[in-house]
C-alpha atoms as a PDB file:
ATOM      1  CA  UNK A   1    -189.573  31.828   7.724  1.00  0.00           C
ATOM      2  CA  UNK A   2    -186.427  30.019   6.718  1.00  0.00           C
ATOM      3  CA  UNK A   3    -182.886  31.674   7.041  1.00  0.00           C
ATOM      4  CA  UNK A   4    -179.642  30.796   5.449  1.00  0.00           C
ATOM      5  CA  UNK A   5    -177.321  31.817   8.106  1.00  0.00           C
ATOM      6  CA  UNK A   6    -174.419  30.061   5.901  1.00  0.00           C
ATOM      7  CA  UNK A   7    -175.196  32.469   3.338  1.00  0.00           C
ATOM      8  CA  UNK A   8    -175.131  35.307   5.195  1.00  0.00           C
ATOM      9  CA  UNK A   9    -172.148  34.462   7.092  1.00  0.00           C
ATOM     10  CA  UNK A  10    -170.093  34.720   3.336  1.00  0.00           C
ATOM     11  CA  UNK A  11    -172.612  37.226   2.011  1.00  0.00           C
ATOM     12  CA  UNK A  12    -172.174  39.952   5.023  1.00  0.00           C
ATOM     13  CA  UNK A  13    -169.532  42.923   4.022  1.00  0.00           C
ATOM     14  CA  UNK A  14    -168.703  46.428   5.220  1.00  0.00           C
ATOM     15  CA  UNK A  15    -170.884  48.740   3.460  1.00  0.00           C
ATOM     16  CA  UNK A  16    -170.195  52.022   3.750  1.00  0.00           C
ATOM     17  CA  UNK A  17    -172.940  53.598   0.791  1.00  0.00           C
ATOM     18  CA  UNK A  18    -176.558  53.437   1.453  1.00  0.00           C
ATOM     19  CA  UNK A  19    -179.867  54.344  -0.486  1.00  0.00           C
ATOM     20  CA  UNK A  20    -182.100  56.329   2.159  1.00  0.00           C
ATOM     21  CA  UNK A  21    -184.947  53.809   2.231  1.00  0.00           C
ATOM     22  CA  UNK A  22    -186.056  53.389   5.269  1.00  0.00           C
ATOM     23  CA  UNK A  23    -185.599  49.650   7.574  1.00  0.00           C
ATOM     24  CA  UNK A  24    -189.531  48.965   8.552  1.00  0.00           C
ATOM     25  CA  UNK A  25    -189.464  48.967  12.255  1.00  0.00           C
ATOM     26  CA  UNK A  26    -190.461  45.388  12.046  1.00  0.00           C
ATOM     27  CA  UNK A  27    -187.298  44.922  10.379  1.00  0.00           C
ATOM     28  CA  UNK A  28    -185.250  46.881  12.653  1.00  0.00           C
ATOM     29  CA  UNK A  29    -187.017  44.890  15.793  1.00  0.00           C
ATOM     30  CA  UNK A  30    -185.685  41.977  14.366  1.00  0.00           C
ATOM     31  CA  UNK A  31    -182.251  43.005  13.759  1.00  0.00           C
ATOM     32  CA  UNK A  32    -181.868  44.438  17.519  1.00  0.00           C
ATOM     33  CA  UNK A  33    -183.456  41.575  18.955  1.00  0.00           C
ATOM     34  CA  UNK A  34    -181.661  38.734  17.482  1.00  0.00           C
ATOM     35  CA  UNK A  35    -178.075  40.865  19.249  1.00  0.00           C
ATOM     36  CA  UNK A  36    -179.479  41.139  22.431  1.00  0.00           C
ATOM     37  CA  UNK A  37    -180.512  37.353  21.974  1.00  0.00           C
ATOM     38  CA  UNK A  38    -176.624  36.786  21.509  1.00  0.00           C
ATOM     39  CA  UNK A  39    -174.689  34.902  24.389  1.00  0.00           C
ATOM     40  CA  UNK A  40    -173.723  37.142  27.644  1.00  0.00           C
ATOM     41  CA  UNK A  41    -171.476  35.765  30.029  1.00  0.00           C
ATOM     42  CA  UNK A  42    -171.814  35.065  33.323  1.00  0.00           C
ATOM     43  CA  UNK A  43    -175.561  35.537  31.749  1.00  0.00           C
ATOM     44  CA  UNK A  44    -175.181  39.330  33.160  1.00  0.00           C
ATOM     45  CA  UNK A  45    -176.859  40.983  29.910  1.00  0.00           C
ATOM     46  CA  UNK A  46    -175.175  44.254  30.308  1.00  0.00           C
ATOM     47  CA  UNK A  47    -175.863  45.640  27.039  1.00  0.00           C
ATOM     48  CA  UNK A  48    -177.777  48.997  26.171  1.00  0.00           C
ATOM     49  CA  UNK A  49    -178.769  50.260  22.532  1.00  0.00           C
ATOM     50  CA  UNK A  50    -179.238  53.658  21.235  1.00  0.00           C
ATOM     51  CA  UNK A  51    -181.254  53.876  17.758  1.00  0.00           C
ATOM     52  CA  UNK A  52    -180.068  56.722  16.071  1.00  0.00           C
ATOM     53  CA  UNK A  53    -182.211  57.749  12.800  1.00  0.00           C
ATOM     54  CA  UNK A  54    -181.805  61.803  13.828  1.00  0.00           C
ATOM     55  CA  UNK A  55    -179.828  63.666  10.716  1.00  0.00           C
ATOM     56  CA  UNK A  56    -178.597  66.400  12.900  1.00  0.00           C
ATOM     57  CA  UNK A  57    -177.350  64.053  15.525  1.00  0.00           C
ATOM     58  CA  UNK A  58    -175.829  61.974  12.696  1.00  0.00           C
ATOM     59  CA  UNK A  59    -173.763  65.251  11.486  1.00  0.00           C
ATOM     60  CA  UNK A  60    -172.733  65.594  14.522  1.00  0.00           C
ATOM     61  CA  UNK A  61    -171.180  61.851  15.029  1.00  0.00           C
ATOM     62  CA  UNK A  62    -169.758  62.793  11.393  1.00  0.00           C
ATOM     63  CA  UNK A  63    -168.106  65.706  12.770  1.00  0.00           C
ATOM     64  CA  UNK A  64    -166.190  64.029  15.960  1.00  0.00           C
ATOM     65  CA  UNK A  65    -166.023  60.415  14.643  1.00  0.00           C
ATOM     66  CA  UNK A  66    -164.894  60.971  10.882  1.00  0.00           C
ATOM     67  CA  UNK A  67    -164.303  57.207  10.322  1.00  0.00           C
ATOM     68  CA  UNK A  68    -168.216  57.109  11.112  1.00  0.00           C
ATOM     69  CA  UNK A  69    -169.344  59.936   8.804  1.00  0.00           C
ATOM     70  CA  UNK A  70    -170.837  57.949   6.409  1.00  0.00           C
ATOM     71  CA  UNK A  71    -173.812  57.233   8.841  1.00  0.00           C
ATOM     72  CA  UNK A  72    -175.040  60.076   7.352  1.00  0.00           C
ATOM     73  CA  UNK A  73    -176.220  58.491   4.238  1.00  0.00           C
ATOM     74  CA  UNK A  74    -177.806  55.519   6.529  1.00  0.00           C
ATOM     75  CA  UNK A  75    -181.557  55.901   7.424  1.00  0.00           C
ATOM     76  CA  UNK A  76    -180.498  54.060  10.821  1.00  0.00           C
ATOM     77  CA  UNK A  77    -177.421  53.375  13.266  1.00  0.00           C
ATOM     78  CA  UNK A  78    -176.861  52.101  16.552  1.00  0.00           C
ATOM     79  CA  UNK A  79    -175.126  52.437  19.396  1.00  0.00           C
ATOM     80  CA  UNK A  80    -173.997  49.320  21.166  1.00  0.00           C
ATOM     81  CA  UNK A  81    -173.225  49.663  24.725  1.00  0.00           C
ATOM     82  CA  UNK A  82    -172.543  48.270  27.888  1.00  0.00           C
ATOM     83  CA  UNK A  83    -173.343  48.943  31.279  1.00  0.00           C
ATOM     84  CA  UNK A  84    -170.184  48.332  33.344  1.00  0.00           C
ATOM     85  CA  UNK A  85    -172.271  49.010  36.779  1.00  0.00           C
ATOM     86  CA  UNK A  86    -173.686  45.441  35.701  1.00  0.00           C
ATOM     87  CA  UNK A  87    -170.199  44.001  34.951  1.00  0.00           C
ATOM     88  CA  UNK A  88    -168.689  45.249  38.588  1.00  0.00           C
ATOM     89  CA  UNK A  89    -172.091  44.556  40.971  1.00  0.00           C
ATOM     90  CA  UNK A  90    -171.324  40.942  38.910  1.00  0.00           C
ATOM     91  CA  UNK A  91    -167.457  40.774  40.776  1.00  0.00           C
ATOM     92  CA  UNK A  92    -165.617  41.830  37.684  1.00  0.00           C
ATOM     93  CA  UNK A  93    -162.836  44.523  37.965  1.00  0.00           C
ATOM     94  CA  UNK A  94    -162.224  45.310  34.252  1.00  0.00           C
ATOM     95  CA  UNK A  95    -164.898  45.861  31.367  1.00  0.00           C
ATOM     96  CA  UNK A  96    -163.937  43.026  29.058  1.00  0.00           C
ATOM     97  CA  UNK A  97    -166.793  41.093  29.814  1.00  0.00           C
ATOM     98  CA  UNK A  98    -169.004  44.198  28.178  1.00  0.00           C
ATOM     99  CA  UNK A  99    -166.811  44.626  25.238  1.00  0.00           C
ATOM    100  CA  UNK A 100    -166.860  40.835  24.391  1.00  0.00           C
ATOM    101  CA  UNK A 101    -170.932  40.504  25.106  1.00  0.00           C
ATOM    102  CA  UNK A 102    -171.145  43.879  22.641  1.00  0.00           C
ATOM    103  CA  UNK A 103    -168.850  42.037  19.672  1.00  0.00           C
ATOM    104  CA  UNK A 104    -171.261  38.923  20.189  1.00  0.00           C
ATOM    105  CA  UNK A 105    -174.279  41.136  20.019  1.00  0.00           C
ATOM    106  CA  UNK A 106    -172.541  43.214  16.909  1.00  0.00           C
ATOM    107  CA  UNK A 107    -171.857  39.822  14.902  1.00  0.00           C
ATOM    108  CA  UNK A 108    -175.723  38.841  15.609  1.00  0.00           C
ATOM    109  CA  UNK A 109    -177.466  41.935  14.231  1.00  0.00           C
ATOM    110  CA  UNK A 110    -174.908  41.911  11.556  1.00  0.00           C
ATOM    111  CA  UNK A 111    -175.699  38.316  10.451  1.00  0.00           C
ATOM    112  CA  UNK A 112    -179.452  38.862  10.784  1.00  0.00           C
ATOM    113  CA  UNK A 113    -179.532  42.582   8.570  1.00  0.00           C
ATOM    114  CA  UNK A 114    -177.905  40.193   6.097  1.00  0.00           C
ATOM    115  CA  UNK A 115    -180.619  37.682   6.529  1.00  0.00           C
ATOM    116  CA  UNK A 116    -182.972  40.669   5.790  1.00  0.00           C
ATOM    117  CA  UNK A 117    -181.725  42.214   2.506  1.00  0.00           C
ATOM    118  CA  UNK A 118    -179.681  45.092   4.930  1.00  0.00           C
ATOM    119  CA  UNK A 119    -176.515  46.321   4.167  1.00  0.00           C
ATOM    120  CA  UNK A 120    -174.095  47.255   7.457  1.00  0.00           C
ATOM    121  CA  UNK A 121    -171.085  48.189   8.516  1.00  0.00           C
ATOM    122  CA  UNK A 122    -169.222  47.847  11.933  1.00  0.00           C
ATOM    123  CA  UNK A 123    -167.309  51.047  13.457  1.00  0.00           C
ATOM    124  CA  UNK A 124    -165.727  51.193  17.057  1.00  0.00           C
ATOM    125  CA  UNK A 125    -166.891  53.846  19.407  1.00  0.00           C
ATOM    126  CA  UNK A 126    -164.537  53.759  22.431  1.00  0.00           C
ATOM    127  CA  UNK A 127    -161.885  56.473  21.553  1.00  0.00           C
ATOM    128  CA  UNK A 128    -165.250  58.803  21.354  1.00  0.00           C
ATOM    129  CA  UNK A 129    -166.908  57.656  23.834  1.00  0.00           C
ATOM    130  CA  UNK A 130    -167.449  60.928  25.902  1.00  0.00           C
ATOM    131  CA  UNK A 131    -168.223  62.962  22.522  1.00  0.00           C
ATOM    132  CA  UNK A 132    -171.200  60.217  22.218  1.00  0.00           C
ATOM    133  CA  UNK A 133    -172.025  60.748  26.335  1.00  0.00           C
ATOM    134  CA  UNK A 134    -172.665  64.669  25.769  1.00  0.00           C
ATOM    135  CA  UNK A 135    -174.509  64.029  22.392  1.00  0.00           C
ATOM    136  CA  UNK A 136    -177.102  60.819  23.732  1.00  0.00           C
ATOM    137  CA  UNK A 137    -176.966  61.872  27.459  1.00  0.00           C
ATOM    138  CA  UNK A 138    -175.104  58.958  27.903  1.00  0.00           C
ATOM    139  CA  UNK A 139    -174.711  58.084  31.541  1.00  0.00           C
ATOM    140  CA  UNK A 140    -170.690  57.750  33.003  1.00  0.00           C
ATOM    141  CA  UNK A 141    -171.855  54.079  33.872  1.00  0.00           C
ATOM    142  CA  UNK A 142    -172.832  53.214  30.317  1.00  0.00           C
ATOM    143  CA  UNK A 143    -169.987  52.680  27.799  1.00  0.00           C
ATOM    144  CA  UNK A 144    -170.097  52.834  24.274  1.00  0.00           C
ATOM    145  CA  UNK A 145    -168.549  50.250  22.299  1.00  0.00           C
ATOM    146  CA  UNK A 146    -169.712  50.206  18.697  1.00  0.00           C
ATOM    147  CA  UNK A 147    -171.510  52.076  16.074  1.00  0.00           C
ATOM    148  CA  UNK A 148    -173.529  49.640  13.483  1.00  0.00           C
ATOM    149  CA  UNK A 149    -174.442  51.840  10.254  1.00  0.00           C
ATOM    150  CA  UNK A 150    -177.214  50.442   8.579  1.00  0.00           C
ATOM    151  CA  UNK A 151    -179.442  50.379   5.735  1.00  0.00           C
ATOM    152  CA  UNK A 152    -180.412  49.300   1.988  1.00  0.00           C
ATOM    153  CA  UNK A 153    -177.482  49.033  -0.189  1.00  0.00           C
ATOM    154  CA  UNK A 154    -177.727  49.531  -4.307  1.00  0.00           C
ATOM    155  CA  UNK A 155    -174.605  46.915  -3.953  1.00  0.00           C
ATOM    156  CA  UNK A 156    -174.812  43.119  -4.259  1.00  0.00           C
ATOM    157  CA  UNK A 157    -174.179  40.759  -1.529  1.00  0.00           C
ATOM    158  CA  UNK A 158    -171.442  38.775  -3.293  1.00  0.00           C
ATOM    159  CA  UNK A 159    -170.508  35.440  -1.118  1.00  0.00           C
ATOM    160  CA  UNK A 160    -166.892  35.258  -0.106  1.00  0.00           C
ATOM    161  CA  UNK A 161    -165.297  32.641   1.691  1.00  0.00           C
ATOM    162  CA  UNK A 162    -162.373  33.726   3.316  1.00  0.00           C
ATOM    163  CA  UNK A 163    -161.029  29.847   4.544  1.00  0.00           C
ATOM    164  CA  UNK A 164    -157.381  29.419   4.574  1.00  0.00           C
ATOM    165  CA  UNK A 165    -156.385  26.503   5.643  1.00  0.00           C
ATOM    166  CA  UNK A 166    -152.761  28.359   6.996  1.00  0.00           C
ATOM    167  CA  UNK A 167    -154.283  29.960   9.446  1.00  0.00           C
ATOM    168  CA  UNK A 168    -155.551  27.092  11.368  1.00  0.00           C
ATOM    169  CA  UNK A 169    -153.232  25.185  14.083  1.00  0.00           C
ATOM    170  CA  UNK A 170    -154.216  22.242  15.723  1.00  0.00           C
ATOM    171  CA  UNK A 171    -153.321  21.539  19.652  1.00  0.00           C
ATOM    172  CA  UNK A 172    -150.201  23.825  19.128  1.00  0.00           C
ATOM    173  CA  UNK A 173    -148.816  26.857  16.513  1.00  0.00           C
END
């Protein structure tokens, strides 16, 4: 099976209206294993995902993370963590290293849902990160970065390319 990743690079958008069809589980296999396939450094892999496809449990994210309520209309979401018990046994003394490995991870599934006729849309979890520890069972060591909404969209995937040339500087600004 061939892929266009160019395509889906100017095809991918933030999608926040879904159809309630469901992702196959083949599908969604794919999706969550081309992010954990995404780079790591220090090759640590400290990343943890929590599939969400619950209604209740996705009211409740609506009603403490209102930026995130639209996950409600998504068949699936998930949670992108880290575990920063990894990060520290690895000699690190802040939790960058998770957050960057989770963005990597976040840009993969994104790029591959597009691949797959998926519609998504990227929302940050840190500000609520206990209110997602009580609802998961969330360990304190485990630290919730992102919440990817996904699903089938009834919207096209219209290519955009976003170059401008202004924003690039060369050796120096």
């Amino acid at each position: 099976m061939a892929y266009q990743t160019t395509d889906s690079i100017y095809k991918r958008r933030s999608i926040r209206s879904f159809c309630k069809d469901e992702i196959s589980d083949n599908d969604l296999n794919f999706i969550l294993s081309s992010g954990l396939s995404a780079p790591s450094g220090e090759g640590i892999h400290p990343l943890e995902l929590i599939i969400i496809k619950n209604d209740e449990t996705k009211e409740k994210i609506k009603s403490f993370y209102e930026w995130a309520g639209f996950c409600t209309e998504s068949p699936v979401s998930v949670l992108v963590c880290y575990d920063a018990n990894k990060i520290l046994a690895a000699g690190y003394d802040n939790d960058d290293l998770g957050k960057l490995d989770a963005a990597a991870c976040i840009e993969n599934m994104l790029l591959r849902a597009t691949d797959l006729g998926i519609a998504t849309c990227w929302t940050h979890a840190l500000e609520n990160a206990d209110d997602y520890r009580h609802l998961l069972g969330i360990p304190k060591n485990i630290v919730p970065v992102a919440l990817v909404v996904m699903g089938y969209s009834d919207q096209p995937f219209v290519a955009k390319d976003q170059f401008d040339k202004n924003k690039i500087h060369i050796d120096r600004w």
